[in-house]
C-alpha atoms as a PDB file:
ATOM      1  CA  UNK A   1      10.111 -11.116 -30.860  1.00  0.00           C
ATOM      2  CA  UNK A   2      10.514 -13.502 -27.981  1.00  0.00           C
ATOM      3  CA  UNK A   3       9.435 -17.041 -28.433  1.00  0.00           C
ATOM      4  CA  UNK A   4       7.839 -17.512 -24.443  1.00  0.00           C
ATOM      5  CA  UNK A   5       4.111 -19.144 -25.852  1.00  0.00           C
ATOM      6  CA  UNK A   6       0.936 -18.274 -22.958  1.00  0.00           C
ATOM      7  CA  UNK A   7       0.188 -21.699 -21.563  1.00  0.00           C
ATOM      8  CA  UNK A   8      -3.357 -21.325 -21.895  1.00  0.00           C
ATOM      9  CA  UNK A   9      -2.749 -21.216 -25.579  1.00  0.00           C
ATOM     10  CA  UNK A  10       0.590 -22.754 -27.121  1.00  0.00           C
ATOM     11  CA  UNK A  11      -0.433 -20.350 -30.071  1.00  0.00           C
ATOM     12  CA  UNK A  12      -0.055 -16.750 -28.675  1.00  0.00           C
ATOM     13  CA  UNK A  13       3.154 -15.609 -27.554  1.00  0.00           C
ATOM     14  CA  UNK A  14       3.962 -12.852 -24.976  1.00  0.00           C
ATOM     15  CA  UNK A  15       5.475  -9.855 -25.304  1.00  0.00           C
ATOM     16  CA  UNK A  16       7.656  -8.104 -22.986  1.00  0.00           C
ATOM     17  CA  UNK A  17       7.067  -4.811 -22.257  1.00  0.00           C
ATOM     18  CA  UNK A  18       9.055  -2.065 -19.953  1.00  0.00           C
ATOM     19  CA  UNK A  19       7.373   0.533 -18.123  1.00  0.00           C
ATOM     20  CA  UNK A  20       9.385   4.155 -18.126  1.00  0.00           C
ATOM     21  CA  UNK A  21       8.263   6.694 -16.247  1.00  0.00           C
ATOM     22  CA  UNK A  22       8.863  10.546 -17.130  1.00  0.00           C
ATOM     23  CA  UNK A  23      11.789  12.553 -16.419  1.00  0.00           C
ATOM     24  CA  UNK A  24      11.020  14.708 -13.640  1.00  0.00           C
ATOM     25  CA  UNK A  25      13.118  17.694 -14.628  1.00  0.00           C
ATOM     26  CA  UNK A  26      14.048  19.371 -18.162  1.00  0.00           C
ATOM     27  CA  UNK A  27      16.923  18.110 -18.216  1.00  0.00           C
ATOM     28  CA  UNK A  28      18.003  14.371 -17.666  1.00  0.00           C
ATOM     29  CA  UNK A  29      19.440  13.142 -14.742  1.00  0.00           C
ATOM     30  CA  UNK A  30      21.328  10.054 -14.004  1.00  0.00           C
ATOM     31  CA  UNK A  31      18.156   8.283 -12.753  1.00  0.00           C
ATOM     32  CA  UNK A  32      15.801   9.245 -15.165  1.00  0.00           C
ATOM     33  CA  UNK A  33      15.253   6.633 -17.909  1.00  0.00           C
ATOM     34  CA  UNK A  34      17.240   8.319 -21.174  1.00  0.00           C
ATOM     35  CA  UNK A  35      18.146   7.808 -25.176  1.00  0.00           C
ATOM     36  CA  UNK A  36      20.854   5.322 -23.773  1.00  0.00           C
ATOM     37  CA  UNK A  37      18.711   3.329 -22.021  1.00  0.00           C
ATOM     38  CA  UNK A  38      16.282   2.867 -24.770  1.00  0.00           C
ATOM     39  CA  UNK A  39      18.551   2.112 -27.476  1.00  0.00           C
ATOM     40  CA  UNK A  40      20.549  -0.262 -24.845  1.00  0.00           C
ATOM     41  CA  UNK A  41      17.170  -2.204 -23.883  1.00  0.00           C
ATOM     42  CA  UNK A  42      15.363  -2.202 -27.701  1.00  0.00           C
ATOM     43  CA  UNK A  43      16.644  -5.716 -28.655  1.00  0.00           C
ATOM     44  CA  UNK A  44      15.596  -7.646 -25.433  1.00  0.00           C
ATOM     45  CA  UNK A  45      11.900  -5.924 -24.915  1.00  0.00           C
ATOM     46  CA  UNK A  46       8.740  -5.784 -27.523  1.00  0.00           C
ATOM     47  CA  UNK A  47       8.062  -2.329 -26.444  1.00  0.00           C
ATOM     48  CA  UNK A  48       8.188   0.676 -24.202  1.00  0.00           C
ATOM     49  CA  UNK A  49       4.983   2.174 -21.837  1.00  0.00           C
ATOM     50  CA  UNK A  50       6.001   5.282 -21.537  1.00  0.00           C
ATOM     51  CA  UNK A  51       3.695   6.858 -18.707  1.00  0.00           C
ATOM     52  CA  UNK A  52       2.852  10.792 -19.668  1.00  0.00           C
ATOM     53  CA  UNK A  53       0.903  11.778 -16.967  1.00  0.00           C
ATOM     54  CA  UNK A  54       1.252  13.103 -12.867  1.00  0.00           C
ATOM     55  CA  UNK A  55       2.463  16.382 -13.987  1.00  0.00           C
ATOM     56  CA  UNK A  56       1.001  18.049 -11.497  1.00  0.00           C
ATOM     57  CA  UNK A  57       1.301  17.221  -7.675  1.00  0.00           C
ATOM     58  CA  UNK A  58      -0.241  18.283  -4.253  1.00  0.00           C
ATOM     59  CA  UNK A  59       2.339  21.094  -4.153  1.00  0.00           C
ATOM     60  CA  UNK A  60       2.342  21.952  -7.845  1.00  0.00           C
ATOM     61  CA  UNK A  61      -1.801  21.550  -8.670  1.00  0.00           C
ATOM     62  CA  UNK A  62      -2.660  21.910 -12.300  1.00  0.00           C
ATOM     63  CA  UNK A  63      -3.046  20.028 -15.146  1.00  0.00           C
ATOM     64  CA  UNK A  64      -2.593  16.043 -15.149  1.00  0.00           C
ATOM     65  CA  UNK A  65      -0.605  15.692 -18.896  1.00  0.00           C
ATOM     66  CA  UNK A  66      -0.256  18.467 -20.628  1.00  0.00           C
ATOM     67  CA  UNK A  67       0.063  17.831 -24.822  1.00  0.00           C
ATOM     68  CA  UNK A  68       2.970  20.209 -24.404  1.00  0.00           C
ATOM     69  CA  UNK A  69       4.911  18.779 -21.457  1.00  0.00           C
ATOM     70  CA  UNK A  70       4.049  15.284 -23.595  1.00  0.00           C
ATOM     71  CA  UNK A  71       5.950  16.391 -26.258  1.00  0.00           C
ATOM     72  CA  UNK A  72       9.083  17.500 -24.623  1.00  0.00           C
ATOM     73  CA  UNK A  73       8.851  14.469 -22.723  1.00  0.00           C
ATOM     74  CA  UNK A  74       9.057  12.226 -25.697  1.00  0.00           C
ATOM     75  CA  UNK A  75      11.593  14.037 -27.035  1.00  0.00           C
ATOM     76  CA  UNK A  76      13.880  13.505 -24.125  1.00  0.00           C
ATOM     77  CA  UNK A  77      13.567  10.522 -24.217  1.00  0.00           C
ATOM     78  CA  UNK A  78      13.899   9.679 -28.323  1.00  0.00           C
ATOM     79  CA  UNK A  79      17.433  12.671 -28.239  1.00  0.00           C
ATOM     80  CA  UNK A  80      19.056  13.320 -30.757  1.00  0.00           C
ATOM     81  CA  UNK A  81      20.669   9.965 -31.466  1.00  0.00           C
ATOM     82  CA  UNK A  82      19.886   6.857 -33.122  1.00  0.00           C
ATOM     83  CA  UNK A  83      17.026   6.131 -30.522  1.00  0.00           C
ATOM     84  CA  UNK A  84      14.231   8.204 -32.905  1.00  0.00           C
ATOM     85  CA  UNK A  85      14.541   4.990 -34.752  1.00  0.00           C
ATOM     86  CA  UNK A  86      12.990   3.147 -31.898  1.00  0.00           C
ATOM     87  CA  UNK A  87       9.882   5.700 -31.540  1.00  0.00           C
ATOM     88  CA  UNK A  88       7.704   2.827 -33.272  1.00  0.00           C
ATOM     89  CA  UNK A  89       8.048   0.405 -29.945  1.00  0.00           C
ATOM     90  CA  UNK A  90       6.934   3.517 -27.661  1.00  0.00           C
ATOM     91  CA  UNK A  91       3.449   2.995 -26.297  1.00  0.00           C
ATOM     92  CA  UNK A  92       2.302   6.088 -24.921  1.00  0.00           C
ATOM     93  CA  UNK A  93       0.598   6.076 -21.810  1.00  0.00           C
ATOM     94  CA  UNK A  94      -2.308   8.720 -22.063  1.00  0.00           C
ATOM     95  CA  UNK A  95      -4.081   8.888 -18.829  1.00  0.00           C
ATOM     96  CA  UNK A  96      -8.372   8.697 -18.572  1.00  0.00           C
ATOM     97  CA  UNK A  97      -8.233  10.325 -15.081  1.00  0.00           C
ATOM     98  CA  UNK A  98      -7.593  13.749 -13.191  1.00  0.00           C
ATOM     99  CA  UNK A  99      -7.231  14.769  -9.612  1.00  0.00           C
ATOM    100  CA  UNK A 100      -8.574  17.314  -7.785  1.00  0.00           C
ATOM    101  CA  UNK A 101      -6.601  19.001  -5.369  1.00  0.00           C
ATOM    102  CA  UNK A 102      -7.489  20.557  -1.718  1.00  0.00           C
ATOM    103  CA  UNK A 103      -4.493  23.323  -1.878  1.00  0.00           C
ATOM    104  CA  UNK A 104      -5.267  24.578   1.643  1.00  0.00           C
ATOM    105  CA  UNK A 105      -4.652  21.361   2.814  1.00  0.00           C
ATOM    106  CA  UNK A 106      -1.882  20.423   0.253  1.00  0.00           C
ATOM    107  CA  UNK A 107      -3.109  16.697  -0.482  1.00  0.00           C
ATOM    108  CA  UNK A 108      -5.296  15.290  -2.906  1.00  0.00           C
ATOM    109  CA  UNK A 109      -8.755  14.074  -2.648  1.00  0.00           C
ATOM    110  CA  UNK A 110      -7.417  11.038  -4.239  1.00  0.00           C
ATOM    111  CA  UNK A 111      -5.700  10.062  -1.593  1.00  0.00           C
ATOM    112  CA  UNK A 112      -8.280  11.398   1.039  1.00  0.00           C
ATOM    113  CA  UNK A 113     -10.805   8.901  -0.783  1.00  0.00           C
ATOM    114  CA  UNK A 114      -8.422   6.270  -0.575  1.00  0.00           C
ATOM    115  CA  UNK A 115      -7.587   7.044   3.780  1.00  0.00           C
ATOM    116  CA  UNK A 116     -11.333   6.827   3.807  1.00  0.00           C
ATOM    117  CA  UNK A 117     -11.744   3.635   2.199  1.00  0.00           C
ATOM    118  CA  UNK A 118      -9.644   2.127   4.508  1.00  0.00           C
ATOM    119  CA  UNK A 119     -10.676   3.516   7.385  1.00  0.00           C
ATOM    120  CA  UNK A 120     -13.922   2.402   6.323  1.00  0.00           C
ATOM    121  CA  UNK A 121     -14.053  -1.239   4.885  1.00  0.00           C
ATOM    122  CA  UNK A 122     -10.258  -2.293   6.759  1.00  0.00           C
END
């Protein structure tokens, strides 16, 4: 789609891509990345990373991406509309991680780990 070549190789061009993050409640709101935005944004970007994962927090432990919560997800942000057409320029984020949470203490040992490393090494 765009015509910007790498210039360590005049033969490869770039694509653009733009990162979306999930809706953080069932229904839209006028933050959240919607339909709209999507079909508004399909002709100038190659494709969409749309991040399913961080369902679960500090305060709400549980799962990190739920298949279900995925799939409602996605369909919030496809609608109803003419923006299912643009489903094929959707890369789905899938995360390879998980966090494990100290509820007592309401953090995550993520970010413990990470206090420690700097405490550490900085």
């Amino acid at each position: 789609m765009h015509s910007v070549s790498s210039s360590r190789n005049g033969k490869q061009y770039l694509q653009l891509v733009y990162v979306i993050g999930p809706p953080y409640s069932e229904k839209l709101q006028p933050h959240d990345f919607g339909p709209e935005d999507l079909q508004s944004l399909s002709d100038d970007v190659d494709g969409f990373s749309f991040m399913t994962y961080d369902f679960s927090s500090p305060h709400n432990p549980g799962p990190n991406a739920p298949l279900k919560w995925i799939r409602f997800t996605l369909q919030i942000l496809l609608g109803n509309s003419g923006a299912r057409a643009l489903a094929n320029k959707i890369f789905l984020g899938i995360n390879f991680f998980g966090n494990d949470f100290v509820i007592s203490e309401g953090t995550s040992l993520y970010f413990s780990f990470i206090y420690l490393l700097h405490f550490f090494f900085l």
